[in-house]
Structures are given as structure tokens and as C-alpha cells.
N, C-alpha and C. Protein backbone atom coordinates (compact mmCIF):
# COMPACT_ATOMS: atom_id res chain seq x y z
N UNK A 1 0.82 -1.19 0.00
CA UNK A 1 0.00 0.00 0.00
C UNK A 1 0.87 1.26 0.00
N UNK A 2 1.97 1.27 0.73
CA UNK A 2 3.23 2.49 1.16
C UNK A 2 3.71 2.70 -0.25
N UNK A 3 3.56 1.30 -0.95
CA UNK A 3 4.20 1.64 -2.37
C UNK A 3 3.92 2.11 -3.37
N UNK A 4 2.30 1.83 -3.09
CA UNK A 4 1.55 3.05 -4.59
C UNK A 4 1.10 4.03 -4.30
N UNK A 5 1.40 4.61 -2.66
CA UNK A 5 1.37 5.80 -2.31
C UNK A 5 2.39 6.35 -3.12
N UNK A 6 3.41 5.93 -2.79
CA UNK A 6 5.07 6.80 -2.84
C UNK A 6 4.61 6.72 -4.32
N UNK A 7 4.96 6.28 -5.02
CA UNK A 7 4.71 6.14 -6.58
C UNK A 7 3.57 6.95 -7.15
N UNK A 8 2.45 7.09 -6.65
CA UNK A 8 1.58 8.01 -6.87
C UNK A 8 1.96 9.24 -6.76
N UNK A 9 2.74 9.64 -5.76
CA UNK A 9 3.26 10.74 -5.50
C UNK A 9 4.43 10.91 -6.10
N UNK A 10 5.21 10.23 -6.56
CA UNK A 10 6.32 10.28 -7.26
C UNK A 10 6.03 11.33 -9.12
N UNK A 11 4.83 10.52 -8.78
CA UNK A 11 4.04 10.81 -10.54
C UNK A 11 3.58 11.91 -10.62
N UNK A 12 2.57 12.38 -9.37
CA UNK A 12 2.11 13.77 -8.90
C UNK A 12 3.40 14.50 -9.32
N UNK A 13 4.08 14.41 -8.62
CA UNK A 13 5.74 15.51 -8.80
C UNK A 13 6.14 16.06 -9.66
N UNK A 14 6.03 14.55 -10.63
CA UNK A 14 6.73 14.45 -11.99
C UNK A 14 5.89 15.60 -12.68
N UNK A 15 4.86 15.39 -12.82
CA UNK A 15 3.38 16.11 -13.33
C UNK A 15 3.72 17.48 -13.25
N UNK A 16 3.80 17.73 -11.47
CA UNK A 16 3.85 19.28 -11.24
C UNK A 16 4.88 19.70 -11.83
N UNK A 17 6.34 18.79 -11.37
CA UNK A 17 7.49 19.47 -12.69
C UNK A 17 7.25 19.87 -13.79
N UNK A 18 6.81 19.27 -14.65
CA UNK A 18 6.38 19.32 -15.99
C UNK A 18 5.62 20.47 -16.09
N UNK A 19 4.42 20.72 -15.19
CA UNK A 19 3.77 22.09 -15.54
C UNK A 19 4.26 23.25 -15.42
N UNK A 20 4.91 23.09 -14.15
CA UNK A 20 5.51 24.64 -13.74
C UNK A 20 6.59 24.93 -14.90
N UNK A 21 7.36 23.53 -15.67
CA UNK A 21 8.39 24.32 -16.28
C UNK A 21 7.70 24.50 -17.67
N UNK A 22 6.67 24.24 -18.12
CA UNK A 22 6.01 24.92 -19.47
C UNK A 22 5.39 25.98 -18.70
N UNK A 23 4.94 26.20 -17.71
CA UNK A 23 4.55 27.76 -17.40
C UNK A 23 6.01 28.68 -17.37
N UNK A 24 7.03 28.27 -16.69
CA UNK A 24 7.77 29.22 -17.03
C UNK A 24 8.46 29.53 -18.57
N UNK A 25 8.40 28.35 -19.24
CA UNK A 25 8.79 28.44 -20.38
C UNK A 25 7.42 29.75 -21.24
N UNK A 26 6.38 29.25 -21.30
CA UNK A 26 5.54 30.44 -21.54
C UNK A 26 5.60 32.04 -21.27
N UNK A 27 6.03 31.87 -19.79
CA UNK A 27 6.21 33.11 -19.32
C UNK A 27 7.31 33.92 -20.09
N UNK A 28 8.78 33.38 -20.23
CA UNK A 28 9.56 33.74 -20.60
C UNK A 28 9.49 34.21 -22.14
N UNK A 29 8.57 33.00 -23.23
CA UNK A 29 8.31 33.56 -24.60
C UNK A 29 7.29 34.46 -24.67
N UNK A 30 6.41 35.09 -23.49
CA UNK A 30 5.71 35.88 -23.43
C UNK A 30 6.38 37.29 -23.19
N UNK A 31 6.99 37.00 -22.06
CA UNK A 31 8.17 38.74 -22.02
C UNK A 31 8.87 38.75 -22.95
N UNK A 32 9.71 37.97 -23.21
CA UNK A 32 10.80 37.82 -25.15
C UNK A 32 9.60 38.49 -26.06
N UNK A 33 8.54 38.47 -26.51
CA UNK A 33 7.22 39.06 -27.01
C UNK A 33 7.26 40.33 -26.97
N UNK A 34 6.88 40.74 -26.04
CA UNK A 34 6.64 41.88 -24.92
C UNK A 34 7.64 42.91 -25.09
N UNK A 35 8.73 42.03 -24.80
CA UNK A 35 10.11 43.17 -24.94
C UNK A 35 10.80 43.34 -26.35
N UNK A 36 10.13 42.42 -27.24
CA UNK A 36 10.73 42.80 -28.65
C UNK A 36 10.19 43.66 -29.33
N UNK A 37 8.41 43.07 -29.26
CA UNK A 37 7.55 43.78 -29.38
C UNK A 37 7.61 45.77 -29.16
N UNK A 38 8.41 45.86 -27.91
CA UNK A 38 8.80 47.22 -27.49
C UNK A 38 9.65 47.96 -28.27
N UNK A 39 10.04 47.14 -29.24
CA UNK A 39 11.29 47.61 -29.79
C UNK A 39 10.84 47.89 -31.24
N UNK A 40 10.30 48.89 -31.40
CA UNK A 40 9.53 49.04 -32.62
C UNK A 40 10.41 49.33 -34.39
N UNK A 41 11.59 50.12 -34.03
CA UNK A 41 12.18 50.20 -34.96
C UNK A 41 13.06 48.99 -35.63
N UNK A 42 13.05 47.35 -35.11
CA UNK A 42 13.46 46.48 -35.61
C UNK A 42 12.50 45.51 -36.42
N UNK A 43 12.88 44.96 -36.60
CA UNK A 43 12.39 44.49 -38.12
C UNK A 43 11.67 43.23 -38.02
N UNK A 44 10.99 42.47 -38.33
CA UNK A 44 10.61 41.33 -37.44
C UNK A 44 11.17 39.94 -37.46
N UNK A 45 12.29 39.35 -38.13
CA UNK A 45 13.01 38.76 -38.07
C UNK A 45 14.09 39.14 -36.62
N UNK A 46 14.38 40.45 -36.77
CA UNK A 46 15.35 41.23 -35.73
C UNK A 46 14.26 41.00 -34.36
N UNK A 47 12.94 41.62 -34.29
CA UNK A 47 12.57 40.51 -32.97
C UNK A 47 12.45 39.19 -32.89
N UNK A 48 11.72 38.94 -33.92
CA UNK A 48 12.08 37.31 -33.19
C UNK A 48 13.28 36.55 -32.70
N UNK A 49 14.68 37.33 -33.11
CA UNK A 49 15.70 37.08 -31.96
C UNK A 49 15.50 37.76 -30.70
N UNK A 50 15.81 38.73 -31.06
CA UNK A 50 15.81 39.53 -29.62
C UNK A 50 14.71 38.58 -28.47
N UNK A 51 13.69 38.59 -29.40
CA UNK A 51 12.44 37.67 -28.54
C UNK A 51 13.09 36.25 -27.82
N UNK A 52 13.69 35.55 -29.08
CA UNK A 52 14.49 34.25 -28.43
C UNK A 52 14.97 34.11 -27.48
N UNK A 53 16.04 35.51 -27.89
CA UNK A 53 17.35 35.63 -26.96
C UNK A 53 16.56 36.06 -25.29
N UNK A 54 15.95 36.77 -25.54
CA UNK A 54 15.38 37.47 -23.96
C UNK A 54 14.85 35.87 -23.38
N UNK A 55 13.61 35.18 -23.94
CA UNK A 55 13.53 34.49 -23.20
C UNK A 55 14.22 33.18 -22.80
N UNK A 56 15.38 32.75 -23.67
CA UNK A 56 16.62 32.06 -22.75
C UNK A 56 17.21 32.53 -21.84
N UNK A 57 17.11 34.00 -21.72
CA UNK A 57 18.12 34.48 -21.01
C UNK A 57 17.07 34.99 -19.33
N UNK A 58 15.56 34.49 -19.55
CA UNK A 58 14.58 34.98 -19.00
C UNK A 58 14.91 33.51 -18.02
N UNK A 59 14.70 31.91 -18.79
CA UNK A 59 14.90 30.96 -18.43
C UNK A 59 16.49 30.61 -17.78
N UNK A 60 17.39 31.31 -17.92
CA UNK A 60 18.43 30.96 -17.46
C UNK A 60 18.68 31.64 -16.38
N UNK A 61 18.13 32.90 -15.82
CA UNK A 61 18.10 33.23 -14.72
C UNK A 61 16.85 32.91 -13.70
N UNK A 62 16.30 32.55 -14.33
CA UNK A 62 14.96 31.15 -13.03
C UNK A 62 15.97 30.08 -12.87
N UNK A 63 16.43 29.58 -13.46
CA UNK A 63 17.31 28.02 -13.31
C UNK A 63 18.11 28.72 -12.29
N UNK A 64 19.31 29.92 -12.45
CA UNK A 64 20.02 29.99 -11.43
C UNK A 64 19.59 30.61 -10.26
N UNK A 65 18.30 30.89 -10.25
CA UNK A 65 17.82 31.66 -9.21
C UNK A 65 16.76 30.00 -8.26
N UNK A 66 16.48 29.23 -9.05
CA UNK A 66 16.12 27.92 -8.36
C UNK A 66 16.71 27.23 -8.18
N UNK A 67 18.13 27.04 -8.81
CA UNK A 67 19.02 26.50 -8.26
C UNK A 67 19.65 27.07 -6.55
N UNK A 68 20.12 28.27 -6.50
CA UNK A 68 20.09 28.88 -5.40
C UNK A 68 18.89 28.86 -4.08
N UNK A 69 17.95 28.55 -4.44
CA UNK A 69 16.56 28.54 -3.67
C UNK A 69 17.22 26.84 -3.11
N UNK A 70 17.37 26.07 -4.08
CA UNK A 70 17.70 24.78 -3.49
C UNK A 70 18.68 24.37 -2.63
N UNK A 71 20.15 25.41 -2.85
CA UNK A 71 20.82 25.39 -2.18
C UNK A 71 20.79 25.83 -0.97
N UNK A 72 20.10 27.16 -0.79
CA UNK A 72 19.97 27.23 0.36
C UNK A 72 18.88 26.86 1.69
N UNK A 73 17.74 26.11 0.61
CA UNK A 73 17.08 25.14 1.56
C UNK A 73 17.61 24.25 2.15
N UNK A 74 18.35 23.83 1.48
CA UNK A 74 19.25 22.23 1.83
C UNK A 74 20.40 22.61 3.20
N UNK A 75 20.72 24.00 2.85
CA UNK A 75 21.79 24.94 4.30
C UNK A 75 20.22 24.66 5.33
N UNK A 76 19.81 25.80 5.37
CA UNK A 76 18.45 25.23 6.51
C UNK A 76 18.36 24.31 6.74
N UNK A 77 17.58 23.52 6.26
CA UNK A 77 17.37 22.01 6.79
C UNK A 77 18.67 21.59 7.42
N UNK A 78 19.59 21.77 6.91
CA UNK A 78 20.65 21.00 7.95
C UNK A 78 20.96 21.53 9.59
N UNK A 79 20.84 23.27 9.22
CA UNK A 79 21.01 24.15 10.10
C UNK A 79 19.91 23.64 11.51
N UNK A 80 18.44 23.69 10.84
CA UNK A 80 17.54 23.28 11.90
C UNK A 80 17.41 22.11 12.20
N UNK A 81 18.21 21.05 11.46
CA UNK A 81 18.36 19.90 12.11
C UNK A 81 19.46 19.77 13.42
N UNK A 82 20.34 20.61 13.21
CA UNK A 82 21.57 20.54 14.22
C UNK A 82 21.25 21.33 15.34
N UNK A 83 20.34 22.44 14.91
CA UNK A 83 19.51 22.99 16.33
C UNK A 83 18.67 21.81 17.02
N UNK A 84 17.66 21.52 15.97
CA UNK A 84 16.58 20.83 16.84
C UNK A 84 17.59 19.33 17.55
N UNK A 85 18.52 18.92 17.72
CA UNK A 85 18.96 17.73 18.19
C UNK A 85 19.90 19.02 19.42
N UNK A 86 20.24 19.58 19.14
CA UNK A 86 20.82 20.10 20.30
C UNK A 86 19.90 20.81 21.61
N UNK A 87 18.55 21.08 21.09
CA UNK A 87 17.82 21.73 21.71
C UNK A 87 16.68 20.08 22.53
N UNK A 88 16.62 19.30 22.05
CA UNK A 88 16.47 18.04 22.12
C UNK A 88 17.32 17.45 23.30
N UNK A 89 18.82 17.40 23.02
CA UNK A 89 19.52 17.22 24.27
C UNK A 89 19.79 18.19 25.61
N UNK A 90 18.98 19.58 25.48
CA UNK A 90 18.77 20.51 26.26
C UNK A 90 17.72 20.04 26.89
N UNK A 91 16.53 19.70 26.69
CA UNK A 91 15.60 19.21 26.92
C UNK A 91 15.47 17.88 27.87
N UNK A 92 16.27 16.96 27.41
CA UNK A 92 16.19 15.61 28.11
C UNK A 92 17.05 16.12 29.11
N UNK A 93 18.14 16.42 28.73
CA UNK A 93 19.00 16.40 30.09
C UNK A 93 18.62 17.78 31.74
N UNK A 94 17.61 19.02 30.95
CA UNK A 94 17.11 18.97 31.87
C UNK A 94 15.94 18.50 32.66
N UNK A 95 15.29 17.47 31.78
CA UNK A 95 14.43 16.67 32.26
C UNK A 95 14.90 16.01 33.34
N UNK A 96 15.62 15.24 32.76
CA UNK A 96 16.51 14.11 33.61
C UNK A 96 17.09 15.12 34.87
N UNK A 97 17.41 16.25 34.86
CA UNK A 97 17.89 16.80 35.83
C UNK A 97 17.10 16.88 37.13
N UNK A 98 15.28 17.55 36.38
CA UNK A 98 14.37 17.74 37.01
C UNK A 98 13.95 16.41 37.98
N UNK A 99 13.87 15.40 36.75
CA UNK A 99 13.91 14.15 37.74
C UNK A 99 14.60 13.85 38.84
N UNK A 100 16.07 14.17 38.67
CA UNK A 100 16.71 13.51 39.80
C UNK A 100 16.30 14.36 41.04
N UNK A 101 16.58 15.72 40.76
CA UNK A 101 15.94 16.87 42.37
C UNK A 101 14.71 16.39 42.66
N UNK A 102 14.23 15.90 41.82
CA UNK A 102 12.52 15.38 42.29
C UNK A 102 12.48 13.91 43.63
N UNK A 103 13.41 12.84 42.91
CA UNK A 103 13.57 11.73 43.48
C UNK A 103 14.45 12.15 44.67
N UNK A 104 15.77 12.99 45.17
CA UNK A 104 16.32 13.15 45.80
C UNK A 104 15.30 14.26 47.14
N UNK A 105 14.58 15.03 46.47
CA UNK A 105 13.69 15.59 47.36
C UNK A 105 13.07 14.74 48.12
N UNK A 106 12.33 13.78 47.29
CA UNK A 106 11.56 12.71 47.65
C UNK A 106 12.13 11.77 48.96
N UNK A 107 12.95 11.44 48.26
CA UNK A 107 14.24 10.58 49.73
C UNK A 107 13.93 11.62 50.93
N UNK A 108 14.71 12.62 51.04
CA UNK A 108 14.77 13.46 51.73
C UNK A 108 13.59 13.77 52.63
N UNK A 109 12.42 13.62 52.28
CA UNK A 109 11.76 13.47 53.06
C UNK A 109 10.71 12.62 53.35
N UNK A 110 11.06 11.82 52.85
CA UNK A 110 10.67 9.91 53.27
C UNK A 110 11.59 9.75 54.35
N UNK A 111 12.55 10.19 55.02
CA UNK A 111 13.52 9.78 55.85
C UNK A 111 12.51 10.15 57.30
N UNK A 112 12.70 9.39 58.23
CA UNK A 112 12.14 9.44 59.10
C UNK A 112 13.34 10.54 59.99
């Protein structure tokens, strides 16, 4: 059952990959458009580069700007993993601390 979860979701992923990067691909031949389009004194061969060129260059700064997003999630996650285990052993050991003054109180006045 765990397995056609994961796999279901594996596919979901795949899916969402796939969409988001034809939306950005859209996006990008839409501003390449937009911004050639702006450029009225060129010729229309002369935008449809410019158009090209903008939106590779539209797509190549999402890649390095999601690439960076990844990298520095992956810093976090490690970061709050090394907190949360240290804050974890803050925790038990003053537990355990609390315990022992508790049991030693306890003695203390169980003693006749």
C-alpha cells in the first residue's frame, strides 16, 4: 500500500514538474514578445531574436535563481536539524535533571 502511495506521489511531482516548467517556459516567450515587441524600430526577423534571446536568457536566470533557492534550503534544513537535536539534548537532560531533584527531594523526606 506504502508503495503506490510513494509512486503516486512520485508521478504527482513528476506532473507538477512538468507544468511549472512549461509555465515558465511560456512566461519567458511571453516577455521575449513583450520586450521585442517594445522595440519598434526592428524588423521582425530582428525581434524574433531579440524575442528568443530574452527568453533564454529569462529561463536561465529562473534556473540559477532555483538553483540557489535549493541550495539554500538544503543549508536550513541541515542548520535546523543541528539545532533541533541540540535543543532536544537541552531538553532531556534537563528533564533528567528535574527528575533527579525530584527523586532526591523525595528521599529526603521519606527519611524518618
Amino acid at each position: 500500500m506504502n508503495e503506490r502511495r510513494d509512486e503516486a506521489a512520485a508521478g504527482l511531482a513528476r506532473i507538477e514538474g512538468y507544468l511549472m516548467s512549461q509555465a515558465a517556459l511560456r512566461e519567458a516567450r511571453e516577455e521575449g514578445v513583450a520586450f521585442a515587441g517594445s522595440l519598434t524600430w526592428l524588423g521582425p526577423r530582428e525581434q524574433d531574436e531579440v524575442s528568443d534571446r530574452f527568453a533564454q536568457h529569462h529561463l536561465r536566470l529562473r534556473r540559477e535563481m532555483l538553483a540557489a533557492t535549493v541550495v539554500r534550503a538544503t543549508e536550513l534544513r541541515e542548520e535546523y536539524a543541528h539545532r533541533y537535536a541540540r535543543l532536544r539534548r537541552r531538553v532531556i537532560g534537563l528533564a533528567l535533571a528535574a527528575f533527579g531533584l525530584c527523586s532526591f527531594a523525595l528521599v529526603l523526606l521519606a527519611r524518618p
